[in-house]
N, C-alpha and C. Protein backbone atom coordinates (compact mmCIF):
# COMPACT_ATOMS: atom_id res chain seq x y z
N UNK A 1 176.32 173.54 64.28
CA UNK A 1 176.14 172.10 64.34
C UNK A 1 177.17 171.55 65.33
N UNK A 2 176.87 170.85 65.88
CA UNK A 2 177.58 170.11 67.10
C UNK A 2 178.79 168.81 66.10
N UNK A 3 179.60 168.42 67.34
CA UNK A 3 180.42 167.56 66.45
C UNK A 3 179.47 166.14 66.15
N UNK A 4 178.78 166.09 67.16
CA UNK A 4 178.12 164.82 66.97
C UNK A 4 177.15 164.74 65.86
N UNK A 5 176.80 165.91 65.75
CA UNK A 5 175.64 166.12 64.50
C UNK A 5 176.05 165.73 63.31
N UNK A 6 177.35 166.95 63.34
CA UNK A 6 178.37 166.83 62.00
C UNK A 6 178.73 165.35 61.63
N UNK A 7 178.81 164.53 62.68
CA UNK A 7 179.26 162.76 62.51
C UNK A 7 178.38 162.37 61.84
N UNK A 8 177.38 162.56 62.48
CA UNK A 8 176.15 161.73 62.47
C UNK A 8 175.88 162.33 60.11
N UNK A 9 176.22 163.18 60.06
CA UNK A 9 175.73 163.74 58.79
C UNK A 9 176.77 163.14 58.11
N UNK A 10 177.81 163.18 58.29
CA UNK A 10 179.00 162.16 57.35
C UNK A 10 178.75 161.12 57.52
N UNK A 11 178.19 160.22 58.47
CA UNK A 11 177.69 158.70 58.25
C UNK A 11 176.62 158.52 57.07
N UNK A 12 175.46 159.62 57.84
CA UNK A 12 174.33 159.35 56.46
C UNK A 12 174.80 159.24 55.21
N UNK A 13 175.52 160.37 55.02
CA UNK A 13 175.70 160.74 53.43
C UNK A 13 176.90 159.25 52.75
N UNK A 14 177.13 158.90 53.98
CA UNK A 14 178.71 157.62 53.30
C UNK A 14 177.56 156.35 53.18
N UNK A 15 176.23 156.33 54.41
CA UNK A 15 175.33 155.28 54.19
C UNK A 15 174.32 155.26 53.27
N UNK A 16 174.24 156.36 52.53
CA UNK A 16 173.59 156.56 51.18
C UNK A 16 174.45 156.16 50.01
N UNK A 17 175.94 156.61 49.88
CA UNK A 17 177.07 156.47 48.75
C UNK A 17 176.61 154.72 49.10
N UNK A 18 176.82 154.10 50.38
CA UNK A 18 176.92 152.22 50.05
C UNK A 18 175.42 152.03 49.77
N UNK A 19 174.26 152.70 50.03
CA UNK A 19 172.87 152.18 49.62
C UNK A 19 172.88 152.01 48.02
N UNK A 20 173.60 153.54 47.57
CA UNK A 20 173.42 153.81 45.95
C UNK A 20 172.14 154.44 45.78
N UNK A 21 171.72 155.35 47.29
CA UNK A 21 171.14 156.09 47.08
C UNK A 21 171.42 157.81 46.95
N UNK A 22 171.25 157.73 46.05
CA UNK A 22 171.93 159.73 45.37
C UNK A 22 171.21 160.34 45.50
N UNK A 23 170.21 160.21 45.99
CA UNK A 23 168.95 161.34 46.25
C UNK A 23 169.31 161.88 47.82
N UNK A 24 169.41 160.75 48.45
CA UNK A 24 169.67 160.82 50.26
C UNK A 24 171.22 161.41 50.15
N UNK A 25 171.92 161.18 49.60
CA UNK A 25 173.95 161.65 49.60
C UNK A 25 173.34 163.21 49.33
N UNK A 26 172.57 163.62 48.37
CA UNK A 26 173.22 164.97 47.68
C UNK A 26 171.98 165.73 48.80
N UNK A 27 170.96 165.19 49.43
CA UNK A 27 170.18 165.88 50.57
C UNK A 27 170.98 165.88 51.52
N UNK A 28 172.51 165.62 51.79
CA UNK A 28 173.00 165.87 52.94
C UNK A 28 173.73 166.98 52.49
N UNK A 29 174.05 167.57 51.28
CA UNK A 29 175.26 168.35 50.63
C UNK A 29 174.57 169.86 50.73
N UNK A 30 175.06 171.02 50.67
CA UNK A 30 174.22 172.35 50.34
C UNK A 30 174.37 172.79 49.14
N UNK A 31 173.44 173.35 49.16
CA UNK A 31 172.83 173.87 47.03
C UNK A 31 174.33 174.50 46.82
N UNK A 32 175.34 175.19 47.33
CA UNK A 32 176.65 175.54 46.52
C UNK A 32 177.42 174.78 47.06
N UNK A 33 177.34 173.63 47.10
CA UNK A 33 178.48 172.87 47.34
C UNK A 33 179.80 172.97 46.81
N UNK A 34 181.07 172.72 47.11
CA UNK A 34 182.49 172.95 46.50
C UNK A 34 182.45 171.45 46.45
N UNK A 35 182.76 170.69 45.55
CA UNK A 35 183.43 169.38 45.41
C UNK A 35 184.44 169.50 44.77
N UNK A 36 185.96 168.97 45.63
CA UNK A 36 187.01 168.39 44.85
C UNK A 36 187.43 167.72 44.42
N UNK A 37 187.43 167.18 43.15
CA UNK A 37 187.74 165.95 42.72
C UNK A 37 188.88 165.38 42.77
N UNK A 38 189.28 163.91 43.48
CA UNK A 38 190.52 163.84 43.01
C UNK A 38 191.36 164.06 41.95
N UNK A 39 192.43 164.68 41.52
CA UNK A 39 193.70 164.88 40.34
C UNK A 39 192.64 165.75 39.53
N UNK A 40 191.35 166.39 39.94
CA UNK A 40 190.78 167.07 38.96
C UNK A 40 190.37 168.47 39.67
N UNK A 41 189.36 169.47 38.82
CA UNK A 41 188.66 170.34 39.18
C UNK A 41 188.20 170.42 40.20
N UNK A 42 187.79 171.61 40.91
CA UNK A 42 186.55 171.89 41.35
C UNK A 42 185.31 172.30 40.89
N UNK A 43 184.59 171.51 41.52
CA UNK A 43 182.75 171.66 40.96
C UNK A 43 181.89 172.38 42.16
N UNK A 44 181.25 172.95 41.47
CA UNK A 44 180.25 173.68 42.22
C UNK A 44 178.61 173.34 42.05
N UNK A 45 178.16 173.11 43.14
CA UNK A 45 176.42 173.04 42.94
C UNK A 45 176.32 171.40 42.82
N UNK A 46 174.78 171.15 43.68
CA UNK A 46 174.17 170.44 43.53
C UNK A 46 174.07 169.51 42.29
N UNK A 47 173.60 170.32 41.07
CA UNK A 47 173.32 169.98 39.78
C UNK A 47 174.49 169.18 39.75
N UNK A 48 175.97 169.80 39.52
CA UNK A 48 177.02 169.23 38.93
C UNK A 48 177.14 168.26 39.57
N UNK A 49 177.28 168.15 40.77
CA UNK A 49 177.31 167.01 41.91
C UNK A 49 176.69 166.07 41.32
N UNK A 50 174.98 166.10 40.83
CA UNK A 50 174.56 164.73 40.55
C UNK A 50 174.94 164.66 39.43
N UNK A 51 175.25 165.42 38.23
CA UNK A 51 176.28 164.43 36.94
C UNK A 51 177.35 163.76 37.51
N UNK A 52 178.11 164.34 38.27
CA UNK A 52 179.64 163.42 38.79
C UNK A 52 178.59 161.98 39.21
N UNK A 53 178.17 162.05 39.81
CA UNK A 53 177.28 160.73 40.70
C UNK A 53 176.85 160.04 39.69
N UNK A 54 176.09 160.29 38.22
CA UNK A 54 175.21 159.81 37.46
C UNK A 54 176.66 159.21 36.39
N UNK A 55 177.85 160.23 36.50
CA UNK A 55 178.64 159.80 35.29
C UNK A 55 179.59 158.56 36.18
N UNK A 56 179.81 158.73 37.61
CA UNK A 56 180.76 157.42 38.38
C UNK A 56 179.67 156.53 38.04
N UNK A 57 178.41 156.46 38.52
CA UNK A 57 177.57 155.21 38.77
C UNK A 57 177.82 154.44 37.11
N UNK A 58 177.64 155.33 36.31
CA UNK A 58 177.74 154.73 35.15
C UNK A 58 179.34 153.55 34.83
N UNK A 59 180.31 154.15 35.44
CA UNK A 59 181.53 153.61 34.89
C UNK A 59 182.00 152.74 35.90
N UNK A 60 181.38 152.95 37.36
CA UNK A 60 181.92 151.86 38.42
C UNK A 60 180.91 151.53 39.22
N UNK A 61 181.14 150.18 40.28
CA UNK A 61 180.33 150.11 40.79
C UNK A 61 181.51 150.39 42.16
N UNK A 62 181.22 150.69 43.48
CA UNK A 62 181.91 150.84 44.44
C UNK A 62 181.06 150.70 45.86
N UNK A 63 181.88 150.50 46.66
CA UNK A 63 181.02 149.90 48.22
C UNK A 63 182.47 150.65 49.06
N UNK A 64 182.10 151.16 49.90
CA UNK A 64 183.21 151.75 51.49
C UNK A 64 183.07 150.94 52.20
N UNK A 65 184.44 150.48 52.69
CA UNK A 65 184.58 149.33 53.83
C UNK A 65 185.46 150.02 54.66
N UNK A 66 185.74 150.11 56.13
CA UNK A 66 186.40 150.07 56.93
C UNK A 66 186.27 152.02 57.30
N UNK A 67 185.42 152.40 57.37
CA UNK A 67 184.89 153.41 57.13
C UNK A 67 185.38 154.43 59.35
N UNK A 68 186.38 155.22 58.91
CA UNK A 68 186.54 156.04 59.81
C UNK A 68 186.50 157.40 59.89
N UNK A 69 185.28 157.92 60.59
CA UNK A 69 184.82 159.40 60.62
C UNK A 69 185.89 159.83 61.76
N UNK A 70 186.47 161.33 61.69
CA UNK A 70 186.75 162.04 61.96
C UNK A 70 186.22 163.36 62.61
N UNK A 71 186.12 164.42 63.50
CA UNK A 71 185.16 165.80 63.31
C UNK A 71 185.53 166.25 64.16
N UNK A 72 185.96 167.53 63.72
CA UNK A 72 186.48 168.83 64.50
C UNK A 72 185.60 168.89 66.18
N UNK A 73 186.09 169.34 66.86
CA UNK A 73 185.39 169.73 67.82
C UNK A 73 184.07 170.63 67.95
N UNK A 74 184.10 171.64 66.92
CA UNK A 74 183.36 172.42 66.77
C UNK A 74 182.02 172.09 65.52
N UNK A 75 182.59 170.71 65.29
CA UNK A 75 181.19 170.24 64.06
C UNK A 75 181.73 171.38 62.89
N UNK A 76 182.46 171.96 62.31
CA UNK A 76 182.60 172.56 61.44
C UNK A 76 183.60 172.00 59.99
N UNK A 77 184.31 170.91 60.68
CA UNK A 77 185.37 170.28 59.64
C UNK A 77 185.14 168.50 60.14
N UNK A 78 185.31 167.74 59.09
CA UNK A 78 185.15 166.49 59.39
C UNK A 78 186.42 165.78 58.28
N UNK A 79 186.56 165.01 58.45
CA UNK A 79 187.69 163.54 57.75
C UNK A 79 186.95 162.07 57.54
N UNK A 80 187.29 161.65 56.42
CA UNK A 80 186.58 160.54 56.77
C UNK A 80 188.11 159.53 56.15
N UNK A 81 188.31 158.35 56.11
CA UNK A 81 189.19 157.38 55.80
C UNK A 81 188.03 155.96 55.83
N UNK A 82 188.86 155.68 54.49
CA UNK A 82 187.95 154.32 54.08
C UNK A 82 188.85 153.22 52.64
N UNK A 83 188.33 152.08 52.83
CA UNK A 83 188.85 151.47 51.14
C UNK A 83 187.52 151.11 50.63
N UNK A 84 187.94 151.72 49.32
CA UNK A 84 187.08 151.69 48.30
C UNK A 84 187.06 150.00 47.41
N UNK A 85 185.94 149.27 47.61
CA UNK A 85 186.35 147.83 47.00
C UNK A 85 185.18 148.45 45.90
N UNK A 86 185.68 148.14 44.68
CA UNK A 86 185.22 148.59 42.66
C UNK A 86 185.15 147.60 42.20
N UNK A 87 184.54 147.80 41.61
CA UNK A 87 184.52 147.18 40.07
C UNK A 87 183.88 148.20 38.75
N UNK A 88 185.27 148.31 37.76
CA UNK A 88 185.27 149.21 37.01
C UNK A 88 184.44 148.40 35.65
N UNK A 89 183.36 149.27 35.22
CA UNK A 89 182.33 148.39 34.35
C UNK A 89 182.44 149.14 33.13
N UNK A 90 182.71 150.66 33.20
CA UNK A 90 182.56 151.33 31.65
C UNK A 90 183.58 152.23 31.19
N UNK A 91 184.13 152.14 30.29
CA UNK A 91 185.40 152.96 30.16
C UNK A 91 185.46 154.37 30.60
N UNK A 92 186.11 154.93 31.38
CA UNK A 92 185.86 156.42 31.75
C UNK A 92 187.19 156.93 30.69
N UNK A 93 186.25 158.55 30.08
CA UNK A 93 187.27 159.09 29.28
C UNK A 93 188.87 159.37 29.95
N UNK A 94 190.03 158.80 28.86
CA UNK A 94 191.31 158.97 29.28
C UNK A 94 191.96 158.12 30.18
N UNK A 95 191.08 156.73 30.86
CA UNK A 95 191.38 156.09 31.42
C UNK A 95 192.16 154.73 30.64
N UNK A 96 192.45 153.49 31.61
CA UNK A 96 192.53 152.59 30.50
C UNK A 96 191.26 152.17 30.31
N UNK A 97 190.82 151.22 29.45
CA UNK A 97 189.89 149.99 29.03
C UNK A 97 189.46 149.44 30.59
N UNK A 98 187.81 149.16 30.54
CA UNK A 98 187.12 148.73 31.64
C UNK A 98 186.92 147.71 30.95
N UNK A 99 186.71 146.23 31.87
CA UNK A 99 186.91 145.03 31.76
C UNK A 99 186.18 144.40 32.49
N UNK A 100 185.53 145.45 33.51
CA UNK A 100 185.06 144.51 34.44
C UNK A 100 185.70 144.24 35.70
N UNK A 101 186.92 144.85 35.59
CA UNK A 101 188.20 145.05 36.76
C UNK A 101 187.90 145.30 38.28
N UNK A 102 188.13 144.52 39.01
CA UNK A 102 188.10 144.82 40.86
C UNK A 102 189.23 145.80 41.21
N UNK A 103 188.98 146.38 42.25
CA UNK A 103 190.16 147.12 42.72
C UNK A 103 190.23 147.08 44.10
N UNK A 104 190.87 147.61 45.04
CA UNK A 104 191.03 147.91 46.62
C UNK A 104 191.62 148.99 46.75
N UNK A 105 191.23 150.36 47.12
CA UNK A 105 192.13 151.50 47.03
C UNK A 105 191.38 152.11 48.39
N UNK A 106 192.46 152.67 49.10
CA UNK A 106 192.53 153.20 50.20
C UNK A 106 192.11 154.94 49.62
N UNK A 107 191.48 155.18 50.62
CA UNK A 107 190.79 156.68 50.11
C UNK A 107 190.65 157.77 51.31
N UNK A 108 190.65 158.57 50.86
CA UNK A 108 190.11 159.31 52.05
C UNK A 108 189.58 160.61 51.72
N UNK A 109 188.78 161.62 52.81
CA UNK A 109 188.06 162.65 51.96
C UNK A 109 187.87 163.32 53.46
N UNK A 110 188.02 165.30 52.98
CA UNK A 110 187.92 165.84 53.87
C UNK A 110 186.38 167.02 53.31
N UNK A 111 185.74 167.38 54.74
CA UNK A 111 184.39 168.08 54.19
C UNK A 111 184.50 169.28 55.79
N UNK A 112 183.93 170.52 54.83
CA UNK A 112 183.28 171.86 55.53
C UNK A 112 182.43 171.29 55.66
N UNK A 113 181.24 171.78 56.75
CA UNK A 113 179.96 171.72 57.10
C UNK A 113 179.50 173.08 57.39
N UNK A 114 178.82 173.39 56.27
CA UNK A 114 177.78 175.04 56.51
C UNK A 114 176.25 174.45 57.04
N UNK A 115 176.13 175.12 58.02
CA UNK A 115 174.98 174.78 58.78
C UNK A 115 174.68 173.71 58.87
N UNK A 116 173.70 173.36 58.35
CA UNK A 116 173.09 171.55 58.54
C UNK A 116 173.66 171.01 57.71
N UNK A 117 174.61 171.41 56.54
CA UNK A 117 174.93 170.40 55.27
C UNK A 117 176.45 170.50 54.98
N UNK A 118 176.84 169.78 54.58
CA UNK A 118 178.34 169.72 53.70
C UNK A 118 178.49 170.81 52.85
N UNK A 119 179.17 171.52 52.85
CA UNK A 119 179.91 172.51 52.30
C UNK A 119 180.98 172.57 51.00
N UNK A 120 181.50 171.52 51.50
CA UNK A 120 182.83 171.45 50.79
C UNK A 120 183.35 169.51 50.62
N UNK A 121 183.47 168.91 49.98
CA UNK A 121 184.13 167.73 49.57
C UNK A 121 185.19 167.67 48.58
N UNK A 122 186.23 167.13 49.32
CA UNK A 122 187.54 166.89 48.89
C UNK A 122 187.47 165.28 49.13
N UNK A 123 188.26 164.55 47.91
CA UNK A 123 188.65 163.15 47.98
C UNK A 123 190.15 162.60 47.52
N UNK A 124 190.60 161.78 48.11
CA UNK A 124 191.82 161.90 47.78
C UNK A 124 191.82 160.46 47.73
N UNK A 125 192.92 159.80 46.93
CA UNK A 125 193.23 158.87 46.58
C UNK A 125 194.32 158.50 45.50
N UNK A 126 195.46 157.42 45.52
CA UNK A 126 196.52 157.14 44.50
C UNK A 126 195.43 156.55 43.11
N UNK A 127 195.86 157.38 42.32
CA UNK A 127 194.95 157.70 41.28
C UNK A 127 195.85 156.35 40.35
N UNK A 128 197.78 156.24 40.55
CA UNK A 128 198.59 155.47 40.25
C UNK A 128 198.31 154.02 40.27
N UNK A 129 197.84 154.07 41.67
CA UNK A 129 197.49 152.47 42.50
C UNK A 129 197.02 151.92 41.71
N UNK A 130 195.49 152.99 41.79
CA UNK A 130 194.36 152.46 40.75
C UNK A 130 194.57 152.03 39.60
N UNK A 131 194.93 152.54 38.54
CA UNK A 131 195.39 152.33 37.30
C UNK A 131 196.51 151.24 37.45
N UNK A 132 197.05 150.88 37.88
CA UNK A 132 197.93 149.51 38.14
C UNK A 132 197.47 148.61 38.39
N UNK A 133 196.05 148.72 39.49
CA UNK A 133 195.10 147.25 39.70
C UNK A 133 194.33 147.73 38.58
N UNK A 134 193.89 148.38 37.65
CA UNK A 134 193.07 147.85 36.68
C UNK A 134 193.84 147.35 35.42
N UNK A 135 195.11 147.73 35.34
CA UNK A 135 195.82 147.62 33.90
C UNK A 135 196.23 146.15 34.08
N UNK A 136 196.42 145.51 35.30
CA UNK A 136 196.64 143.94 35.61
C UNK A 136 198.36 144.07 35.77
């Protein structure tokens, strides 16, 4: 895959995450996907992928603003940098109490690309921040 391709495939999949379409995000991903969660596990596969998607949609709502792609020369590694504007709607286990809470958190996320698809997703973010704009 070319770098431009590889761009062009991290846009789709970030212009599906702001559609809130999960059908189009996880058609950009490959059937063994690695996802890293921030401060958590790694997940493997498609399947798991759409519970993470089905269990965030449930507890937040979120939109990417200011959205900067990154990509190796070789289309094989990409970066993306973005802020995440939330609103936290359902209590996620171990968190505090959802309220309904806005947030602004600066994010960022790095991805493999195996052949035509994402490979690998890593996300990173002050997990601290967060929990400080929701606790008030």
């Amino acid at each position: 895959m070319s770098a431009a391709e590889a761009y062009a495939l991290v846009e789709r999949y970030y212009a599906a995450f702001n559609a809130g379409d999960w059908e189009a995000m996880l058609a950009c991903l490959a059937d063994d996907v690695a996802h890293d969660i921030n401060q958590g596990d790694r997940q493997t596969g498609k399947a798991t992928f759409r519970a993470f998607l089905s269990h965030m949609d449930r507890c937040y709502r979120e939109r990417l603003e200011d959205l900067a792609i990154m990509v190796s020369p070789d289309g094989t590694r990409a970066a993306a940098e973005f802020v995440v504007q939330g609103e936290y709607v359902a209590t996620d286990e171990g968190l505090p109490s959802a309220t309904g809470q806005r947030y602004t958190l600066p994010a960022g996320a790095f991805f493999e690309i195996a052949g035509e698809r994402i490979g690998r997703v890593t996300v990173y973010y002050n997990l601290a921040d967060w929990t400080r704009q929701v606790e008030g």
